[in-house]
Protein backbone atom coordinates (compact mmCIF):
# COMPACT_ATOMS: atom_id res chain seq x y z
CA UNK A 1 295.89 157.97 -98.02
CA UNK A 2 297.03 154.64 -97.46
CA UNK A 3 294.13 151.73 -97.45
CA UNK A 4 294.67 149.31 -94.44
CA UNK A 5 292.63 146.24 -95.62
CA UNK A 6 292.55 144.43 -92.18
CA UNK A 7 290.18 147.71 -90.58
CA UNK A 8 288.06 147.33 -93.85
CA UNK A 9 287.26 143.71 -92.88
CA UNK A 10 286.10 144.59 -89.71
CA UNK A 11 283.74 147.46 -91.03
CA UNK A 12 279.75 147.17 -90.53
CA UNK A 13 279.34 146.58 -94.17
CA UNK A 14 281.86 144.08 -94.64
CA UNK A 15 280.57 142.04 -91.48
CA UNK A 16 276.93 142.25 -92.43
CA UNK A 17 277.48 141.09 -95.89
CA UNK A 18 279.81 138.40 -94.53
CA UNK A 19 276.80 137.27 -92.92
CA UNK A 20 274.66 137.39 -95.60
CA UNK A 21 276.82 135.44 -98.25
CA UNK A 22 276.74 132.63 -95.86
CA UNK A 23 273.14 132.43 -95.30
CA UNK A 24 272.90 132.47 -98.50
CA UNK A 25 275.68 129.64 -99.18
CA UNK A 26 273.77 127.65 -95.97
CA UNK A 27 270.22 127.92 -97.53
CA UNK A 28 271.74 127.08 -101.17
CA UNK A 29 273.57 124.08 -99.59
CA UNK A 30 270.53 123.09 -97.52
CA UNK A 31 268.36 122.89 -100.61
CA UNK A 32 270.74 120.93 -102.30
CA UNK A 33 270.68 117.80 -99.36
CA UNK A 34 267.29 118.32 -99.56
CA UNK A 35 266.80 117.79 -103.11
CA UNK A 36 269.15 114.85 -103.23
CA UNK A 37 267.39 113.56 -100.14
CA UNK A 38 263.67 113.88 -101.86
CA UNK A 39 265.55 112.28 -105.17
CA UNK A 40 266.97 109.30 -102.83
CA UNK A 41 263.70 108.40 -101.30
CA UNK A 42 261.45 110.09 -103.85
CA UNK A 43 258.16 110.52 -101.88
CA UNK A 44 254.86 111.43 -103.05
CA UNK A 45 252.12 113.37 -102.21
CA UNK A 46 248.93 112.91 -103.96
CA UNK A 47 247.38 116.43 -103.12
CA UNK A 48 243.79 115.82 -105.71
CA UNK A 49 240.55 116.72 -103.70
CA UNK A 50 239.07 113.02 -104.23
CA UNK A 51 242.77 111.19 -103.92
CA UNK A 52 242.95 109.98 -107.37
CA UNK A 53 247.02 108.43 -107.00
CA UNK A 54 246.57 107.50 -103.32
CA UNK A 55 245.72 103.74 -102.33
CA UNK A 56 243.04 103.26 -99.61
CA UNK A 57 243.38 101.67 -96.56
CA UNK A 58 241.46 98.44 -97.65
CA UNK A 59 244.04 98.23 -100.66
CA UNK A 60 246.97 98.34 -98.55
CA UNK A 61 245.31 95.60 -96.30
CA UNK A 62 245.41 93.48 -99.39
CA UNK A 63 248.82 94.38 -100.60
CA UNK A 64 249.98 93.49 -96.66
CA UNK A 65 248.86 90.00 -96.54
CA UNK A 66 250.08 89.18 -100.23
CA UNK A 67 253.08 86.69 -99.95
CA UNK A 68 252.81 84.87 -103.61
CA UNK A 69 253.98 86.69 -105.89
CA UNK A 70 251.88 89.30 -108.59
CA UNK A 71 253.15 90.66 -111.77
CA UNK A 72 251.43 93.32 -113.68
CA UNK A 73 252.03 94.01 -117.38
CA UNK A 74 251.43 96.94 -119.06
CA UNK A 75 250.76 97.60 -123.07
CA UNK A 76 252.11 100.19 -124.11
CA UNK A 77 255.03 101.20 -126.16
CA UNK A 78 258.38 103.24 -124.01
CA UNK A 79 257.34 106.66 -123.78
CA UNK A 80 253.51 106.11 -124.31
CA UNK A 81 252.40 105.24 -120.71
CA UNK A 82 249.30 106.19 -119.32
CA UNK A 83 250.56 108.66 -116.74
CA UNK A 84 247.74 108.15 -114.78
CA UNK A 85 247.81 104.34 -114.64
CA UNK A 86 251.70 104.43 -114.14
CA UNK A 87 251.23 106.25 -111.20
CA UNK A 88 249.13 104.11 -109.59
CA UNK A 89 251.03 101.37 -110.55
CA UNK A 90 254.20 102.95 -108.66
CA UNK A 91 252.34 102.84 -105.79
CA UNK A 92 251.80 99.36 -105.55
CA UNK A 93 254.56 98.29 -106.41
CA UNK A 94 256.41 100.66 -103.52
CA UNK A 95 253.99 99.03 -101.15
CA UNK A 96 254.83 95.21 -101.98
CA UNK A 97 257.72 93.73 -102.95
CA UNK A 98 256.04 90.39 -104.64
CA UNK A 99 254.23 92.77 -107.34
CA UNK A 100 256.54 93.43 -110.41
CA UNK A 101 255.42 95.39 -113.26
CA UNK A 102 256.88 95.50 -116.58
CA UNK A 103 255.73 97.65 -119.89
CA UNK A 104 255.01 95.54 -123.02
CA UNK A 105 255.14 96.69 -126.82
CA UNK A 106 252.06 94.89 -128.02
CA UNK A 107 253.29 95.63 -131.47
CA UNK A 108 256.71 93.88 -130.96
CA UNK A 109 255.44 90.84 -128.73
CA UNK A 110 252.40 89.57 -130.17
CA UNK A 111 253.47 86.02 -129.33
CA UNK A 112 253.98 86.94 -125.64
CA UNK A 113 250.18 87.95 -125.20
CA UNK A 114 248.94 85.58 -126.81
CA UNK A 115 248.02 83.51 -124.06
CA UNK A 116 246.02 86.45 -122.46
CA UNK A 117 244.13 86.76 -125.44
CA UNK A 118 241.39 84.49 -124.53
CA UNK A 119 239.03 85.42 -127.38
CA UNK A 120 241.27 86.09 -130.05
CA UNK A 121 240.51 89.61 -130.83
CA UNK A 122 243.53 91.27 -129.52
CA UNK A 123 244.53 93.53 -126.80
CA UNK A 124 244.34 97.38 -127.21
CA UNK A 125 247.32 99.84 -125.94
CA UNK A 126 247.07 100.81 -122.49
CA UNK A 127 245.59 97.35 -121.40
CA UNK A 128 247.12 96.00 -118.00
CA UNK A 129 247.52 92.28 -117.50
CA UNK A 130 247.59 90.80 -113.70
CA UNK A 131 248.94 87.82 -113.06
CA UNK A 132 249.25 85.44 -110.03
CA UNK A 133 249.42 81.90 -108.87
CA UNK A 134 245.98 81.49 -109.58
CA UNK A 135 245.19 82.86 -112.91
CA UNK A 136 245.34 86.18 -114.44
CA UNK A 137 242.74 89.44 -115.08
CA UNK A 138 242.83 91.61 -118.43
CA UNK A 139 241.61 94.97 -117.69
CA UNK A 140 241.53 97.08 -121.09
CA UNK A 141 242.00 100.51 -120.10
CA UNK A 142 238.22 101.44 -120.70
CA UNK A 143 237.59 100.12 -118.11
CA UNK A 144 239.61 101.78 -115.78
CA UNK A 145 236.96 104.63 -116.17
CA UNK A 146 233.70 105.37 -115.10
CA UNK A 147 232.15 106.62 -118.04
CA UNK A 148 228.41 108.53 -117.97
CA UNK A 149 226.88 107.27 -121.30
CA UNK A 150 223.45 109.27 -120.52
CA UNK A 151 223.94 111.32 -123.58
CA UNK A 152 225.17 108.64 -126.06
CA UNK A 153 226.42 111.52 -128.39
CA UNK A 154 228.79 113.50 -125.65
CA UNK A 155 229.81 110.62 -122.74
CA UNK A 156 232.03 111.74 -120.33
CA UNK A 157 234.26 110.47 -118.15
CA UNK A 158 233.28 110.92 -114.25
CA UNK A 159 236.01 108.82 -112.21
CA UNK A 160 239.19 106.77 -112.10
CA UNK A 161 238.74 102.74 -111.54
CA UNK A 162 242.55 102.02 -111.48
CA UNK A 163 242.38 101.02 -107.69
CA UNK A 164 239.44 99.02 -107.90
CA UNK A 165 240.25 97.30 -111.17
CA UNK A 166 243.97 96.58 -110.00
CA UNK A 167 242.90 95.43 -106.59
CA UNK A 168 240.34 93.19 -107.72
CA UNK A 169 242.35 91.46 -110.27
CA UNK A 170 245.15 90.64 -107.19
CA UNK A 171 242.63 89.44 -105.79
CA UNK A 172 241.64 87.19 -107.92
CA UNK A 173 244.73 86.22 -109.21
CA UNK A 174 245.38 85.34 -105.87
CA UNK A 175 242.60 83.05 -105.28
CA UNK A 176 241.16 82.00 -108.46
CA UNK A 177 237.59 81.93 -106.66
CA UNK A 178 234.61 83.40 -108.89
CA UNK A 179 231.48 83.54 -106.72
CA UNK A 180 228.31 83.86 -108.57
CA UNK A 181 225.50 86.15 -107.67
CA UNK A 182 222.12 85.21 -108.59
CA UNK A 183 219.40 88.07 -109.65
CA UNK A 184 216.00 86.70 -109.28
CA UNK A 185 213.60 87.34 -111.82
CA UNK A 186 209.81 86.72 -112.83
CA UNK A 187 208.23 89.45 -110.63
CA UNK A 188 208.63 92.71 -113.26
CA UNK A 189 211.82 92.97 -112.02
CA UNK A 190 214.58 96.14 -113.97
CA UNK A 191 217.18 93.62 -114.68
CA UNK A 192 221.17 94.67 -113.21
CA UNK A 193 221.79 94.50 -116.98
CA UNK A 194 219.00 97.06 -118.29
CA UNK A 195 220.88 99.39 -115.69
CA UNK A 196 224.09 98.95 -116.77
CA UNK A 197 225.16 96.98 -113.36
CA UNK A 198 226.08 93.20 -114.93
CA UNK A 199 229.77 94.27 -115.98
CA UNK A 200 230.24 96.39 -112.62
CA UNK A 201 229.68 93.29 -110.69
CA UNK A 202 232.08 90.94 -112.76
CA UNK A 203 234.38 93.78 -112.90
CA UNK A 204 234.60 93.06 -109.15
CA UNK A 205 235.60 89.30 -109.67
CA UNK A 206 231.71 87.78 -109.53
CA UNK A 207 229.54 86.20 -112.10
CA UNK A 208 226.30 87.29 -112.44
CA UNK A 209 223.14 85.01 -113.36
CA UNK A 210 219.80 84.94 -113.55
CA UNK A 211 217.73 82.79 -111.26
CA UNK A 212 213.22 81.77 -111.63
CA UNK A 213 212.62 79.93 -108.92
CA UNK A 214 209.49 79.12 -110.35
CA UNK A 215 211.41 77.15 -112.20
CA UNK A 216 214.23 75.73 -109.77
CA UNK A 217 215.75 75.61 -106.66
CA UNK A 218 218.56 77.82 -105.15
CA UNK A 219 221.57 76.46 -106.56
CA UNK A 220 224.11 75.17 -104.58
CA UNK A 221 226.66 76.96 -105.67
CA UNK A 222 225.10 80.00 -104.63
CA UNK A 223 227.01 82.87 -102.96
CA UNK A 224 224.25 85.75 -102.45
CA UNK A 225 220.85 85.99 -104.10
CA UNK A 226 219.53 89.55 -105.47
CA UNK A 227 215.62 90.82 -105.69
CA UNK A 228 215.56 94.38 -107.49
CA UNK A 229 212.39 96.47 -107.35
CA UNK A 230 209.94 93.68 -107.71
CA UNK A 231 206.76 95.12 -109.22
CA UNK A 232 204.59 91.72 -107.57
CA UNK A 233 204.69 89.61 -104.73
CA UNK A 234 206.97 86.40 -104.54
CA UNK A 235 205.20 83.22 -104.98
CA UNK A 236 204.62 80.86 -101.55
CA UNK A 237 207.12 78.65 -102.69
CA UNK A 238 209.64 80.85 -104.13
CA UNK A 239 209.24 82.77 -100.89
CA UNK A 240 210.06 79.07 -98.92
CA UNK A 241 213.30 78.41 -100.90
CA UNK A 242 214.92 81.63 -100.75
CA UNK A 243 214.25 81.09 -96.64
CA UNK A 244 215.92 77.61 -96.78
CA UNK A 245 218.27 78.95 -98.19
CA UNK A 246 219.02 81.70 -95.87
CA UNK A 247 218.51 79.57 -93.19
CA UNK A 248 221.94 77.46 -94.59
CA UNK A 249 224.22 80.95 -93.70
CA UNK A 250 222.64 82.01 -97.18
CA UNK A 251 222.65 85.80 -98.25
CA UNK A 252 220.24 88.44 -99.77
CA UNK A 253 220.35 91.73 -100.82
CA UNK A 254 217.22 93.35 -101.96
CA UNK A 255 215.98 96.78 -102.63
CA UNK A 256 212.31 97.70 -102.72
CA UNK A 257 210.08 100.32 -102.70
CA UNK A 258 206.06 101.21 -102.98
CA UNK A 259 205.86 102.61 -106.35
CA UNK A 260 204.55 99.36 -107.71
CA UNK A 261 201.13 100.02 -105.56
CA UNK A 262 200.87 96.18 -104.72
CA UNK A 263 200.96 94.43 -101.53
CA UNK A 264 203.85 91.59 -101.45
CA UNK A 265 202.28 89.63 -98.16
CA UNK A 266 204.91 86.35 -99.03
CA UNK A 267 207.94 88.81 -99.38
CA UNK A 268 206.63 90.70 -96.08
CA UNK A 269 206.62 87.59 -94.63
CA UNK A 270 209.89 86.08 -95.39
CA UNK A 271 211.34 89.41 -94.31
CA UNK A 272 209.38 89.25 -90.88
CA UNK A 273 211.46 85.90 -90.24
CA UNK A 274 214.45 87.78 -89.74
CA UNK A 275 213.10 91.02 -87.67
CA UNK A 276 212.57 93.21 -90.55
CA UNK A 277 209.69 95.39 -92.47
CA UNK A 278 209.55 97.54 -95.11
CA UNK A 279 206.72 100.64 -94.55
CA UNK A 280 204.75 101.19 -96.79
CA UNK A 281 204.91 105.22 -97.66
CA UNK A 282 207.25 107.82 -99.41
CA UNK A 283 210.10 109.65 -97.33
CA UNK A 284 209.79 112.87 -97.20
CA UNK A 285 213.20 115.39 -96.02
CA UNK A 286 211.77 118.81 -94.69
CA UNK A 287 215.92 119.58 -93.75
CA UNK A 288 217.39 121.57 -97.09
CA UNK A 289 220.87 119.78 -95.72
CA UNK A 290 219.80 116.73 -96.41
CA UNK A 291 218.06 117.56 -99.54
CA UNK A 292 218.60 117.88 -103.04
CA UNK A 293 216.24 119.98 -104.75
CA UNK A 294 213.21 118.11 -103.70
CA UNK A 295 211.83 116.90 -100.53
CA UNK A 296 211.69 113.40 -102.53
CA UNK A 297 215.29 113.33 -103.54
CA UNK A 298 217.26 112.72 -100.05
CA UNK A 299 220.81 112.93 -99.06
CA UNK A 300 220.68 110.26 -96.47
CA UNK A 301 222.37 110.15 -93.33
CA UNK A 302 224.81 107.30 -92.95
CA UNK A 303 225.44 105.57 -89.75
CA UNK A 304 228.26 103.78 -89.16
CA UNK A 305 228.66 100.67 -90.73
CA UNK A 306 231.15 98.40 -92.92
CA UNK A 307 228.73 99.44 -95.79
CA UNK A 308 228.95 103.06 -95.30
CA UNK A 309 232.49 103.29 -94.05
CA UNK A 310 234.11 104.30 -97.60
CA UNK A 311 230.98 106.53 -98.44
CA UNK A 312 231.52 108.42 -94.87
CA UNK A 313 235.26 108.16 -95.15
CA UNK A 314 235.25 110.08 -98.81
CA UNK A 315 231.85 112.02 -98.49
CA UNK A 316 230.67 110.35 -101.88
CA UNK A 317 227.94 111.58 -102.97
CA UNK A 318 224.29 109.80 -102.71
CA UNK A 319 220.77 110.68 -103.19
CA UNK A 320 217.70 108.03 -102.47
CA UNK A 321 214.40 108.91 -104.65
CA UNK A 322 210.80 108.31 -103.32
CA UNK A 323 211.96 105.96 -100.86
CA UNK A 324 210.35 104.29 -98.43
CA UNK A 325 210.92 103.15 -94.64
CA UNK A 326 212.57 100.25 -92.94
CA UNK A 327 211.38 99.19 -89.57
CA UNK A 328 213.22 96.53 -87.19
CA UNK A 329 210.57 94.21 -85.38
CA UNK A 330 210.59 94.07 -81.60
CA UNK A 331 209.25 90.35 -82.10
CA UNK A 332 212.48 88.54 -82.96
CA UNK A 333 214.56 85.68 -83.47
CA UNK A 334 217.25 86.52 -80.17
CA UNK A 335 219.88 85.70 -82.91
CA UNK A 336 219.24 87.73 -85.45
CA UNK A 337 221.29 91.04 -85.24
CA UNK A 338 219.39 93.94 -87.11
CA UNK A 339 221.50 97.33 -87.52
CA UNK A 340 220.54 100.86 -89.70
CA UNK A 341 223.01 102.21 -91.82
CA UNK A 342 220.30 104.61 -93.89
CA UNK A 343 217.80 107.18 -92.47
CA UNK A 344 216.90 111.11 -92.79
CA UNK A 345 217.30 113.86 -90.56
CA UNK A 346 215.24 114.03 -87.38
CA UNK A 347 212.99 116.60 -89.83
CA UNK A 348 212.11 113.69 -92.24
CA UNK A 349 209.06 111.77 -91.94
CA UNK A 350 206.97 109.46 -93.72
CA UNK A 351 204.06 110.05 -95.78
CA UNK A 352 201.56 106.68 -95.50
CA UNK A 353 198.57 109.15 -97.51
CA UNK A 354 200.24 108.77 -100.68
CA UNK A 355 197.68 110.33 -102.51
CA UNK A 356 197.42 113.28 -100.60
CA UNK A 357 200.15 116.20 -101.99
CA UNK A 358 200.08 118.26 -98.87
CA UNK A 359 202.96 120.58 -98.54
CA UNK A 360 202.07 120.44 -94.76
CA UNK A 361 202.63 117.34 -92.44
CA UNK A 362 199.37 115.03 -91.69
CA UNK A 363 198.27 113.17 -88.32
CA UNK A 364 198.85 109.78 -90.50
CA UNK A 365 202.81 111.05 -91.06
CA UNK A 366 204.98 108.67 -89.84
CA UNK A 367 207.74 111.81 -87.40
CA UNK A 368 211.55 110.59 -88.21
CA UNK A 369 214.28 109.69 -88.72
CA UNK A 370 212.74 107.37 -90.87
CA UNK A 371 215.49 104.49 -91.94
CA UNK A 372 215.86 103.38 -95.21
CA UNK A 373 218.65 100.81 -95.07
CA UNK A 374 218.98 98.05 -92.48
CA UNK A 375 221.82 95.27 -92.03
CA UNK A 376 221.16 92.00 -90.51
CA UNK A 377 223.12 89.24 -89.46
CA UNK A 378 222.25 85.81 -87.78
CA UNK A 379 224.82 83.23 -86.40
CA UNK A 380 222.21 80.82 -85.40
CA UNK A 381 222.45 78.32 -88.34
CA UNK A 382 226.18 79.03 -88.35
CA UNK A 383 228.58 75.98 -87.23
CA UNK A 384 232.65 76.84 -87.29
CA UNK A 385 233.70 78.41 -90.36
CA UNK A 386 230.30 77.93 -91.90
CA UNK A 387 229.13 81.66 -93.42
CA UNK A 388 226.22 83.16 -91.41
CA UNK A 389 222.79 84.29 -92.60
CA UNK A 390 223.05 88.05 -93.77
CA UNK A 391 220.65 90.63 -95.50
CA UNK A 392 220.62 93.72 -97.00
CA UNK A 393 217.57 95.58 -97.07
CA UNK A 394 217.52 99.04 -98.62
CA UNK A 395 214.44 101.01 -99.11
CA UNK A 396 214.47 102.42 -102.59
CA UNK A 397 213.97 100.38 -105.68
CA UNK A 398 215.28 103.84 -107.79
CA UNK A 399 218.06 102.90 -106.41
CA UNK A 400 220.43 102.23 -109.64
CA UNK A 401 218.21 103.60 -112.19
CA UNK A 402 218.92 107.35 -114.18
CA UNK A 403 216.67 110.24 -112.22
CA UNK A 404 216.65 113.50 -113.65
CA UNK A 405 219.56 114.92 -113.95
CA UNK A 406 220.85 112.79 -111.49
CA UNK A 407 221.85 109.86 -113.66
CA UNK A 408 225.61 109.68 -112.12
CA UNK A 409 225.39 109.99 -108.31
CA UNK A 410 228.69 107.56 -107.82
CA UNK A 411 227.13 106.31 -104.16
CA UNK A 412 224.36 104.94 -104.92
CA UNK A 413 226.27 102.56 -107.17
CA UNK A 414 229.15 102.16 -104.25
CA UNK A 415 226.12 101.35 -101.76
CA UNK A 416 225.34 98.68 -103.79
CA UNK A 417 228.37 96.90 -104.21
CA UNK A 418 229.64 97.86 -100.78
CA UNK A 419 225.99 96.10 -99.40
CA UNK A 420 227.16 92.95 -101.79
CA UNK A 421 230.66 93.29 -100.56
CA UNK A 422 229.46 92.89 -96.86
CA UNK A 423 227.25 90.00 -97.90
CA UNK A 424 230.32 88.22 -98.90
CA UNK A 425 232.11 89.05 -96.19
CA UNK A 426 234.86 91.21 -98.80
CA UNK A 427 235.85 93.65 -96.52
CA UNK A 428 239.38 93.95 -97.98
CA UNK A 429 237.25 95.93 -101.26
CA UNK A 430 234.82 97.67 -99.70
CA UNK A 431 236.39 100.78 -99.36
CA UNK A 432 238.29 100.31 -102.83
CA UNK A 433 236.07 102.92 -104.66
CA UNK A 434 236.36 104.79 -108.27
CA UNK A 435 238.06 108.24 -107.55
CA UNK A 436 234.74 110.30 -108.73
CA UNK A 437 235.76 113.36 -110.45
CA UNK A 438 231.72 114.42 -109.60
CA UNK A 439 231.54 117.96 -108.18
CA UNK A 440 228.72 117.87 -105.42
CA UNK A 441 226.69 120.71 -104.88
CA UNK A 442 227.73 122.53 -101.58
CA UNK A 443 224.49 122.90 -99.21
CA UNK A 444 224.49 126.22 -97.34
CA UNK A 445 221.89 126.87 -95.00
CA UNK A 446 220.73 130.66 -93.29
CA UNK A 447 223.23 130.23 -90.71
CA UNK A 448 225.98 129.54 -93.12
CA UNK A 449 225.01 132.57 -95.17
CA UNK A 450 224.86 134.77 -91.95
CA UNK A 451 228.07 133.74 -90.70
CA UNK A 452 229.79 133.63 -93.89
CA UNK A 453 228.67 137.28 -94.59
CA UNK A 454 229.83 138.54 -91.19
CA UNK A 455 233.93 137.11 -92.66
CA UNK A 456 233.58 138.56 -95.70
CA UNK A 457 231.84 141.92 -95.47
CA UNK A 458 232.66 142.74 -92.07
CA UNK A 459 235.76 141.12 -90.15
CA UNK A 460 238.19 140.77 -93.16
CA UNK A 461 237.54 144.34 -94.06
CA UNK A 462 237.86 145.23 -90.39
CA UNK A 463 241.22 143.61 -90.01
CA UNK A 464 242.48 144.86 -93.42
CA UNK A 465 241.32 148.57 -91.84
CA UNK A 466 242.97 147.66 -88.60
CA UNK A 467 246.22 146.65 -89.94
CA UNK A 468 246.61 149.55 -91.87
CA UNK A 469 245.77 151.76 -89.32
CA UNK A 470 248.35 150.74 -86.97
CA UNK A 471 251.13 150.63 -89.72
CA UNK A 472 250.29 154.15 -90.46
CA UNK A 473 250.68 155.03 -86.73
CA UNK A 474 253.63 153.39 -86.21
CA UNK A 475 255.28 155.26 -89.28
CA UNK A 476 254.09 158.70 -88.56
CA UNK A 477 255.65 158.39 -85.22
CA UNK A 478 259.54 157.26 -87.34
């Protein structure tokens, strides 16, 4: 039989692999352009649940207004990066084209570093240098971690700082301005130093000093003014400074609580000047959402504000223990500008009995939400581009201190600065956060349990039965 190769071509077979070799030769060549396309332009995507190699928004506000130029050095030798800092790096340096980075061998260019060396004692691998205009920031790669040290014989890490330490040091280096923070003591205050806060702060480009004012005046060179937990009452005439001081555009954060048992009438009364008052009586959170493991230990709901945007915007994790309430005066300077930022549920409530334990709520119970962080701003004393008067209440002096097993709760620390951020006026680091690598516990109420039961045990089941049902139907009928 003679075989006629021009029908052959035009058989079924022939046609439909025809088609099928050039699919296959158009999805091979597709995926080639695409590949050299995503080589080209070689995007990223950081997909980490807490964005660990992803700039925030406040970063890239920074890196957008930077015109003088930065240049970042890293210490290591080639081949021995810190993948996790080089990444980060790469990111600002794709997002600004005045910040250069270059890797150093510390080993081969002592003499090159030595000017960075400011106290002689060498700089360790993985060190980054940032330098501007201004002046320069060292930031030893310890410190671009957040490290829990409550268990001196296992610490662990529990976040990333690279953001925050990078963006702080442009910053600087960009400016050259230091502003000192002054922590008032003589009232049985926890120093920020006993809890582990005095390098945090000067991490963020601050200095941090003590301040009697027993002793002496508010200095001028002032920026904000801290009061910690005091266990007693301010003195008349500290009380008088710190308000002359505010009443210059000065600023104050304080954080305060009952525990101490003592009345404070001069601190109440400095605090009444600008349309504020701190209740006497322990929150109590009767809502399991807002809870965490104890009525005492609250998850607080955060209204929007510049000091809560980052903690809404990333869900970072906070608890408040025994604290009390915050109220905002009806009799008030017209000025002053008093906003909440910090309350419970609509469930919470506070407890003025103290001593009584009662599981059950009392006629003296204070019904919520009961607010436990207040922001307040007044223009009045403030001429053109003179700062204006701002304070920072919060309600619990537990604030920074190590609860339970609870030592590491990265928001309570990010309220903190965030509240001394907004004092200042920073909002270009406010949001700039550690990446926590803390795991939150997920709250599920009844109605979670219900409706997650009814997916699980009954409608994925049902669809699974369904599915297969029908696909048996159709087949017996082939």
């Amino acid at each position: 039989m003679k075989f006629d190769l021009s029908k052959s071509l035009h058989t079924k077979h022939i046609k439909y692999g025809g088609y099928a070799v050039l699919i296959t030769i158009a999805v091979i060549a597709g995926l080639i352009l695409i590949n050299l396309l995503l080589g080209q332009f070689s995007p990223r995507f950081d997909l980490t649940e807490n964005q660990l190699f992803s700039l925030s928004e406040q970063t890239r506000q920074v890196l957008d207004g930077l015109t003088s130029p930065i240049s970042i050095f890293g210490l290591w030798a080639p081949g021995q990066e810190v993948t996790q800092v080089a990444e980060v790096i790469k990111f600002y340096t794709d997002a600004n084209r005045n910040i250069h980075f270059e890797a150093i061998d510390p080993d081969r260019n002592p003499g090159l570093l030595t000017k960075y060396d400011k106290d002689k004692t060498g700089l360790s691998s993985g060190t980054l240098i940032v330098e501007g205009e201004k002046g320069f920031r060292v930031i030893p790669y310890i410190d671009m971690l957040d490290i829990d040290y409550s268990n001196p014989q296992s610490p662990r890490v529990t976040g990333f700082a690279v953001e925050k330490r990078i963006t702080s040091a442009i910053v600087y280096a960009g400016t050259g301005v230091t502003p000192i923070i002054y922590e008032i003591s003589g009232h049985q205050e926890t120093s920020l130093s006993q809890l582990n806060m005095k390098e945090t702060i000067e991490k963020e480009n601050y200095t941090l000093l003590p301040l009697n004012l027993l002793r002496q005046d508010v200095p001028q060179d002032a920026s904000a003014l801290i009061i910690n937990s005091p266990k007693s009452d301010l003195a008349p005439g500290e009380a008088e400074k710190i308000l002359a001081y505010l009443e210059k555009g000065g600023r104050l954060l304080i954080l305060s609580d009952m525990q101490s048992g003592q009345e404070t009438p001069n601190l109440d009364d400095m605090l009444r000047s600008y349309g504020i008052r701190f209740d006497y009586g322990l929150a109590v959170e009767t809502d399991q959402n807002y809870t965490a493991g104890t009525q005492y230990f609250i998850i607080p709901n955060l209204a929007s504000h510049d000091i809560t945007k980052s903690l809404i915007d990333k869900e970072t994790p906070m608890i408040l223990t025994f604290a009390q309430g915050l109220t905002a005066l009806e009799t008030r300077r017209r000025t002053v500008e008093v906003t909440p930022f910090l309350n419970t549920s609509g469930q919470g409530y506070l407890r003025t009995d103290t001593g009584n334990n009662s599981s059950y709520r009392l006629p003296s119970d204070i019904s919520g939400p009961i607010v436990m962080g207040m922001a307040v701003k007044d223009p009045q004393y403030a001429m053109g581009q003179e700062p204006q008067t701002r304070i920072a209440a919060i309600a619990c002096g537990s604030l920074l201190e190590q609860v339970g097993i609870f030592s590491q709760i990265p928001g309570n620390i990010e309220l903190f600065m965030n509240s001394l951020f907004w004092l200042e006026e920073r909002p270009d680091t406010v949001s700039v956060s550690s990446k926590s690598l803390f795991i939150f516990p997920m709250q599920i109420n009844n109605m979670h349990i219900i409706v997650f039961g009814a997916i699980f045990v009954i409608l994925i089941p049902l669809a699974c039965f369904i599915a297969g049902f029908v696909t048996w139907l159709r087949r017996r009928h082939l």
